[in-house]
Each structure stands twice: as C-alpha cells, then as structure tokens.
Protein backbone atom coordinates (compact mmCIF):
# COMPACT_ATOMS: atom_id res chain seq x y z
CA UNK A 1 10.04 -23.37 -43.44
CA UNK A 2 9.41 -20.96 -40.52
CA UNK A 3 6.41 -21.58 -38.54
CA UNK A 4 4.57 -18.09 -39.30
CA UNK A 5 4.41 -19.18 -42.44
CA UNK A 6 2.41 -21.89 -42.15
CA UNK A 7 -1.76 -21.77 -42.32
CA UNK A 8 -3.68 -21.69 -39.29
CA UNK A 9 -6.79 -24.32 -38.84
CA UNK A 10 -9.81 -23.17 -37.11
CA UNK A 11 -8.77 -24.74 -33.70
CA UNK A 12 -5.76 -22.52 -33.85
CA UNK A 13 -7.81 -19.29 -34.77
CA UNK A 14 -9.95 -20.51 -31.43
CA UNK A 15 -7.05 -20.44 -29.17
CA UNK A 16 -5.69 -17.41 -30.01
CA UNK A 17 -8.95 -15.84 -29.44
CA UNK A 18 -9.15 -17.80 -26.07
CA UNK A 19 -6.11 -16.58 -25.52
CA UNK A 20 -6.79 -12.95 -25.83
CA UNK A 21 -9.91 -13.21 -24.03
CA UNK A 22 -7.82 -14.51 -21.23
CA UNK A 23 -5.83 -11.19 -21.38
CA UNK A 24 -8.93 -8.99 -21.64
CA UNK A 25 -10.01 -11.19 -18.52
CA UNK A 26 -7.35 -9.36 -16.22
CA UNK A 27 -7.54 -6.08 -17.91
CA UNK A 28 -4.62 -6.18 -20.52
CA UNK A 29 -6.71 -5.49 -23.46
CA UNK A 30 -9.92 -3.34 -23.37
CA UNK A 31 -13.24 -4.59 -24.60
CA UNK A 32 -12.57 -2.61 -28.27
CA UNK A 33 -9.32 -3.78 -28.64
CA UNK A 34 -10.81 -7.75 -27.59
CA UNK A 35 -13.43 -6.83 -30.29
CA UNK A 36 -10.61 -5.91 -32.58
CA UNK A 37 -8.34 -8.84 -32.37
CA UNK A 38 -10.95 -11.34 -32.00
CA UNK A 39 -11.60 -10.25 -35.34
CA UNK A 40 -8.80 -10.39 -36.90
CA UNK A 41 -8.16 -13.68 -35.31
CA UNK A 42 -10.93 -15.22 -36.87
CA UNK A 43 -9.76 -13.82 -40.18
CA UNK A 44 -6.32 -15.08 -39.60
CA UNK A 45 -4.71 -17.03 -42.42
CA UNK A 46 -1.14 -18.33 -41.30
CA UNK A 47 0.44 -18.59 -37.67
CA UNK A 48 2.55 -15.64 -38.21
CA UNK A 49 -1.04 -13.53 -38.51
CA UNK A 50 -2.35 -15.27 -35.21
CA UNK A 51 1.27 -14.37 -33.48
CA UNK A 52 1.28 -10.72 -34.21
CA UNK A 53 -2.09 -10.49 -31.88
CA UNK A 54 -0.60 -11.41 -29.04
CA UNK A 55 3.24 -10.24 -29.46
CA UNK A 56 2.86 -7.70 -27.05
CA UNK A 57 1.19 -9.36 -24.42
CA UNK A 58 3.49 -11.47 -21.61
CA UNK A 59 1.78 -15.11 -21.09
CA UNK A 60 -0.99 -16.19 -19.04
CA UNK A 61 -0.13 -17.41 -15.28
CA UNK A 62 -2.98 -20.22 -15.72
CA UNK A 63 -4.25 -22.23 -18.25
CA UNK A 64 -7.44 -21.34 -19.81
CA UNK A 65 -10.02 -23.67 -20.36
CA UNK A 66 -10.67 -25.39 -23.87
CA UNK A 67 -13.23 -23.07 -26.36
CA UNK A 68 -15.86 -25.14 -27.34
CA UNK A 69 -16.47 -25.46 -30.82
CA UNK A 70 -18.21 -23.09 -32.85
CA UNK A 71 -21.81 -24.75 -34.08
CA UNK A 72 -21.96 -25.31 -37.79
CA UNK A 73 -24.54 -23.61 -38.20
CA UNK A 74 -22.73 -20.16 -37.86
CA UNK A 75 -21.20 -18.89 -41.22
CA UNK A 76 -17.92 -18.32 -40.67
CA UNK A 77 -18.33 -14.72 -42.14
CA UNK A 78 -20.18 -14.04 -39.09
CA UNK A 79 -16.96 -13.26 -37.46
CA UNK A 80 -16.27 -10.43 -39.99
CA UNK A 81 -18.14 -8.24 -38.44
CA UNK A 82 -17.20 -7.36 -34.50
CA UNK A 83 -20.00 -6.75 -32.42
CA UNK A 84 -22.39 -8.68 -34.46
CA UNK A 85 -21.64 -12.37 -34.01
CA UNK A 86 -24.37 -14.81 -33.71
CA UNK A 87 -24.33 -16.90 -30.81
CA UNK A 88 -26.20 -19.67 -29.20
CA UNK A 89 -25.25 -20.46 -25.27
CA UNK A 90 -26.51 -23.17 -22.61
CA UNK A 91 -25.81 -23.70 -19.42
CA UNK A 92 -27.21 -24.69 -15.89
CA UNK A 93 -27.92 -22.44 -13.36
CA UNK A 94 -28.16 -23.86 -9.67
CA UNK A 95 -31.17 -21.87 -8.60
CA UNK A 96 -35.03 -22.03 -8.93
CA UNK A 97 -36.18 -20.22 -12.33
CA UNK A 98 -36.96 -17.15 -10.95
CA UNK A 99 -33.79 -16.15 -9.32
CA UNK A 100 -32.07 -17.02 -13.15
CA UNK A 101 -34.83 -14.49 -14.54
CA UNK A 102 -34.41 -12.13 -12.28
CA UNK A 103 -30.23 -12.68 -12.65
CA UNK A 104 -30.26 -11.88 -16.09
CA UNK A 105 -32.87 -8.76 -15.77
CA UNK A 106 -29.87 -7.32 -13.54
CA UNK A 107 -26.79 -8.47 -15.34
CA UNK A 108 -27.89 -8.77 -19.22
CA UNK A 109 -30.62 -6.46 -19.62
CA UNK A 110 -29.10 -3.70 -19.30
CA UNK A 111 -26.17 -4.57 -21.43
CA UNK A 112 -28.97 -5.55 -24.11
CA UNK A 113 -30.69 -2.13 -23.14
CA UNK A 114 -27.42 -0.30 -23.62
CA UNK A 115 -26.93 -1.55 -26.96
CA UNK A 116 -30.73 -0.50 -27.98
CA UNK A 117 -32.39 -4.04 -27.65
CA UNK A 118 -35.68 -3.44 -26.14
CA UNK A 119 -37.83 -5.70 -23.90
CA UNK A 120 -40.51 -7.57 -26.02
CA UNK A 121 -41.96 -10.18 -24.22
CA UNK A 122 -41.02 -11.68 -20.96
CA UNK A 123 -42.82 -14.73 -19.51
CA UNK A 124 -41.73 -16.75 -16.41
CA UNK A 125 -40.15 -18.98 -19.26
CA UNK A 126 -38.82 -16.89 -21.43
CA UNK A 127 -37.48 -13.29 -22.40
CA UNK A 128 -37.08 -11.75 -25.61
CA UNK A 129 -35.35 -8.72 -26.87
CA UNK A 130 -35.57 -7.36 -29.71
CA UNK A 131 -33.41 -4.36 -32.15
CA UNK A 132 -34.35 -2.27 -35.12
CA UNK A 133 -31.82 -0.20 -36.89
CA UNK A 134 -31.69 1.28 -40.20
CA UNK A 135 -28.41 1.14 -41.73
CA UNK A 136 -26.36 4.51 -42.72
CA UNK A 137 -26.60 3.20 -46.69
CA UNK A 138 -30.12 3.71 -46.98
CA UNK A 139 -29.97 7.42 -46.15
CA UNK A 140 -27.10 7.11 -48.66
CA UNK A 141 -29.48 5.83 -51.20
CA UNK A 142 -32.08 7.90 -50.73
CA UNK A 143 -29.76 11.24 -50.95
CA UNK A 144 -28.17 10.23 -54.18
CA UNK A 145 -31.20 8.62 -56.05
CA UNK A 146 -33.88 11.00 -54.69
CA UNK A 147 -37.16 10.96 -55.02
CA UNK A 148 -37.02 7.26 -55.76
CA UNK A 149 -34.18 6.39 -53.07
CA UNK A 150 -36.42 7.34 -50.62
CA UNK A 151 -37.84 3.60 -50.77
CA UNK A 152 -34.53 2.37 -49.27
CA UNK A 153 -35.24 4.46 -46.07
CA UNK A 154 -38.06 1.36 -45.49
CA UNK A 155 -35.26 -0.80 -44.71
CA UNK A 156 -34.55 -2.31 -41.01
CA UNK A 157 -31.85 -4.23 -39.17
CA UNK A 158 -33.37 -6.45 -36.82
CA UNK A 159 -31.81 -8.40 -34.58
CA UNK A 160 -33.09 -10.25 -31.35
CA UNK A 161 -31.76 -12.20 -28.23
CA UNK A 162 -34.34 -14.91 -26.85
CA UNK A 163 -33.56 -15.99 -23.68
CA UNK A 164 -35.38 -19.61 -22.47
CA UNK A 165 -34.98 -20.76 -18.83
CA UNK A 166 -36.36 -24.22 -17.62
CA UNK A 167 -36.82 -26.03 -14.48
CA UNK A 168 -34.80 -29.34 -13.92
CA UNK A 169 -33.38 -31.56 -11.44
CA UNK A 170 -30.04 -29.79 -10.70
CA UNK A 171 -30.99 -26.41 -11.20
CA UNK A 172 -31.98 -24.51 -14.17
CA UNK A 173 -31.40 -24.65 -17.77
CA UNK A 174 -30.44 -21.40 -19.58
CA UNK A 175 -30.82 -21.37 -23.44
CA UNK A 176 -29.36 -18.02 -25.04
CA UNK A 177 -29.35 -17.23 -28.65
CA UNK A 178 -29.01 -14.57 -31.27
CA UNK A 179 -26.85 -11.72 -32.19
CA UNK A 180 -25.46 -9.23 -30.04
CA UNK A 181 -22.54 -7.30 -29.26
CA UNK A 182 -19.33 -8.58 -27.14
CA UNK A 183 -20.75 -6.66 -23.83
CA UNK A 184 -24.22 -8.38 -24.01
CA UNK A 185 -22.39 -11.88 -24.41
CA UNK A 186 -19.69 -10.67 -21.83
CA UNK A 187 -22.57 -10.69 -19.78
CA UNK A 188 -23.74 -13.81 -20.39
CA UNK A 189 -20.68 -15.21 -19.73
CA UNK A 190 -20.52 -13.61 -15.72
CA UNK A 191 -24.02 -15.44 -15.42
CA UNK A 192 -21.98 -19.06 -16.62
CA UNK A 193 -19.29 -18.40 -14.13
C-alpha cells in the first residue's frame, strides 16, 4: 500500500505544521498562506493530505526543533478555524519584570492592538487584553427575521489574551494564554527566541 494512503497521527499533523512554519520562518510562505496550511494540516487525514502542503517547497537546511505537544485541554476543533486558535505559552525571560513588561508593550501590543484587542488592565504583574466582536450572522438574523431578529444584534465575540509575568531566580516567568490570531502569537514567539 502506498504511503499517502495511510492515516496520519497527531504527531505527524505537528510536524508538518513545524515544518511549514520553518518555511514561513525564511520567507517561503507568507503569514496567510502559514495560516492556510496550518489549517489544513491540522485537518489532515492520511500522509498523502500532509504531503501535498509541502510539495512545492525544497527542504529545510537545518533541523527544526521538536513541537511540543498540544495541551489536552484544547479541542481539537480549535484548529478549524485559522486565526482563532487558543493557546497557552510559558517561558523564562532573563531580565527583571519590568523590562519583560515593557518587551511585550513593544512587540505584542501592538500586534494585539492591530487585531482590535484593547488594553484592559495592566499591573506590574499582569496585562490583559481584551476583544468584542459581533459576528456577521447576527445582522443576518436580524435582516431576515425583523423586528424580532433584532435581539440577535445583542450578541458578542469576546475573546481575551492575559499576560502574567513573575519574578524568579533565573529571570522571569512569562505565562501567555487565550485566543488570538497567528501575528499576535508570532509575536510571542520573537519574545521566546
């Protein structure tokens, strides 16, 4: 039996999607396309599926480092929808908590800010950012069922980021969570490295 025919496990979907961040890393694919793939990755059922994201790319000069695991406590219909994947990251920072605060008020605020997250409470400890949408189907809803579909224009999206920085021995520990877009966690990623 040919290998594209095969099913993929959930380590494989992970390296093809560490693969093709790889790529995007040296500016073979753009941020839409990573989106894109990553998705369909994710969604990938056999080998052959996981292949056909990354037939057109040549391989990577270096190895790329393991992906850590995905925490159970994601659905794994999260990844159906790019741009809105809920993540949790932690990592140490060598410098006093201040600098980190002030790090990510330069590099990931205004990625959140660009992706309308606003600003709702920062503390020497902790920031938090915060988005409210309302989806395209409730002015859907309230055009075809008017008077009474107006009720479904009440409805928000909210999502929020919480950022929590604290002081340690070897640095500082940076807790990010929530759901955002791939530029906001693209930025939280040039803050790891």
């Amino acid at each position: 039996m040919d290998r594209a025919a095969f099913r993929a496990s959930d380590s494989d979907r992970e390296r093809a999607v560490d693969l093709l961040r790889g790529h995007a890393a040296i500016g073979r694919l753009t941020v839409d396309e990573l989106d894109e793939r990553c998705a369909a990755a994710f969604a990938a059922k056999t080998f052959g599926e996981l292949d056909t994201l990354t037939a057109d790319l040549p391989p990577l000069a270096a190895p790329l480092a393991p992906v850590p695991p995905v925490p159970p406590a994601l659905p794994a219909r999260a990844y159906d929808l790019p741009g809105r994947i809920p993540f949790a990251q932690t990592w140490r920072a060598p410098s006093d908590p201040e600098r980190v605060v002030h790090d990510l008020m330069r590099v990931v605020a205004p990625a959140l800010h660009g992706n309308g997250y606003e600003l709702r409470e920062r503390t020497p400890h902790r920031l938090l950012f915060e988005r409210s949408r309302r989806p395209a189907w409730t002015f859907v809803l309230a055009v075809l069922f008017f008077p009474l579909g107006l009720l479904a224009l009440l409805h928000k999206d909210e999502t929020r980021v919480a950022i929590d920085v604290s002081p340690g021995r070897d640095g500082t520990l940076v807790a990010a969570s929530g759901t955002a877009p791939l530029a906001v966690r693209q930025a939280f990623r040039q803050l790891e490295g």
